[in-house]
Protein backbone atom coordinates (compact mmCIF):
# COMPACT_ATOMS: atom_id res chain seq x y z
CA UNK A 1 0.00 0.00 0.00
CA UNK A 2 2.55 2.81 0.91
CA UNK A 3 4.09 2.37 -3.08
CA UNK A 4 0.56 2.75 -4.20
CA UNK A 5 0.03 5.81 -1.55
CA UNK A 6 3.11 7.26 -2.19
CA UNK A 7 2.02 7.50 -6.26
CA UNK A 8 -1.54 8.88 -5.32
CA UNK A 9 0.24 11.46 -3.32
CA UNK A 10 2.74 12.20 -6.02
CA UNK A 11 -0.50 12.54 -9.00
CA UNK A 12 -2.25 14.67 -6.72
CA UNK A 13 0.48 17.13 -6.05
CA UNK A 14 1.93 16.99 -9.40
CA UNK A 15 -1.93 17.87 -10.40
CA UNK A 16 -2.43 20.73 -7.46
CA UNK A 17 1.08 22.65 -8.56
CA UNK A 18 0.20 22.42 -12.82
CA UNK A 19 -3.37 23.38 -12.46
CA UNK A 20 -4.04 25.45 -9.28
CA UNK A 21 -1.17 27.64 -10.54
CA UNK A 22 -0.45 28.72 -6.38
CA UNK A 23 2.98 28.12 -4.83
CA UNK A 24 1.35 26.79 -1.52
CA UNK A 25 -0.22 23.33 -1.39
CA UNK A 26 -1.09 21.24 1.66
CA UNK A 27 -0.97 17.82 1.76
CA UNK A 28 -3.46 15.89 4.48
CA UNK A 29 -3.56 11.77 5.01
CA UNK A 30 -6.34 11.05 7.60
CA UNK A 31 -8.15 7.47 8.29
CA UNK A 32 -12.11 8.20 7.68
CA UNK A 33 -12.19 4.04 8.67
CA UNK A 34 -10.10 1.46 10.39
CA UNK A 35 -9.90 0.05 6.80
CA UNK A 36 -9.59 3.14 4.83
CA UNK A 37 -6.34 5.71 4.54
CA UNK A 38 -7.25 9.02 2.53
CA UNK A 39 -4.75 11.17 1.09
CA UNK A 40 -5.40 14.46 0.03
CA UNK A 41 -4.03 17.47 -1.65
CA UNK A 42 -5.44 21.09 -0.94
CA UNK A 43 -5.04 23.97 -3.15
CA UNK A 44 -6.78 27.70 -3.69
CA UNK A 45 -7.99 26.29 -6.70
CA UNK A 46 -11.55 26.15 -7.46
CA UNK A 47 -11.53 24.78 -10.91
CA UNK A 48 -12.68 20.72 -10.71
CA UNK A 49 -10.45 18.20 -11.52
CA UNK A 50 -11.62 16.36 -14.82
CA UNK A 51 -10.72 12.25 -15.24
CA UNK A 52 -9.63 12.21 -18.90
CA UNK A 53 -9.69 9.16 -20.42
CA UNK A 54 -8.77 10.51 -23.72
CA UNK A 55 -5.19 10.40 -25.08
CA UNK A 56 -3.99 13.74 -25.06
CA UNK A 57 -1.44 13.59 -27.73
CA UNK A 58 0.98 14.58 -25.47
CA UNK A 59 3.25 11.87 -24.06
CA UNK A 60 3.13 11.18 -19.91
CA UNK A 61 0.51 14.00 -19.45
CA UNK A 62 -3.18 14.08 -18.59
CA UNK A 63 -3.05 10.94 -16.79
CA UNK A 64 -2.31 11.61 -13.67
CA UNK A 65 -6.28 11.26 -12.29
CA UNK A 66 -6.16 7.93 -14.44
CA UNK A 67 -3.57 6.25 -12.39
CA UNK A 68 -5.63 7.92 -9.12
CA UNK A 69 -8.83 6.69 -10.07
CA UNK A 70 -6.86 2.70 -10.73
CA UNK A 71 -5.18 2.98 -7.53
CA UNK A 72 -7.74 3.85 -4.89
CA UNK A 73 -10.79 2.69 -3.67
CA UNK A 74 -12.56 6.13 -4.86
CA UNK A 75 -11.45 9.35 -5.00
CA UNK A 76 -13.46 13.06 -4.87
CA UNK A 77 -13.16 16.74 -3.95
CA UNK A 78 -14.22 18.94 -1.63
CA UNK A 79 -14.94 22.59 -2.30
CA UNK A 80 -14.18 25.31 0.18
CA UNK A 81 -14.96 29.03 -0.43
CA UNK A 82 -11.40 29.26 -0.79
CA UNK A 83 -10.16 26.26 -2.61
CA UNK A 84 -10.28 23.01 -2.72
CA UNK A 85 -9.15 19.20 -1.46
CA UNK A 86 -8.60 16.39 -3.77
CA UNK A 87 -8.47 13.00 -2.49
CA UNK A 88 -7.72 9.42 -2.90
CA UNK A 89 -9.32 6.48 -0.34
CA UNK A 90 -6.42 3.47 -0.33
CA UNK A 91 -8.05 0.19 1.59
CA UNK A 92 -5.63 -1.16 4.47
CA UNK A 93 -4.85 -4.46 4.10
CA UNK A 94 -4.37 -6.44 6.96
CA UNK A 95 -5.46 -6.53 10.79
């Protein structure tokens, strides 16, 4: 799981600092369940992420919410008057 959550982090952040366009992100990780680990990304943003499943033509970009949406359980935002939080749900395996 932590490869996994380490490359959900990675998409998200890569996605915050390309399309929020702000130098200041914050990254959260909380545990909603005993089963679940969510990591999220939070930005000033207010524009949506969109899950393209489109090629782009351009090679090793517009995938990154792909890969997210493969490696988690489910994944969302939440909007905030000033921004927003994108996150990923990994299940814990185990215990």
């Amino acid at each position: 799981m932590a490869e996994d959550a380490g490359t959900v982090v990675s998409e998200l952040v890569a996605n915050s600092i390309e399309h929020a366009g702000w130098g200041a992100i914050r990254v959260v990780v909380g545990r909603p369940t005993a089963n679940m680990v969510r990591l999220g990304v939070v930005d000033r943003s207010k524009v949506l992420p969109i899950l393209r499943t489109e090629f782009t033509g351009v090679p090793l970009r517009g995938r990154g919410l792909v890969i997210v949406d493969r490696l988690t359980a489910r994944w969302g935002t939440e909007l905030y008057p000033w921004g927003k939080q994108v996150w990923g749900e990994l299940w814990v395996e185990g215990r």
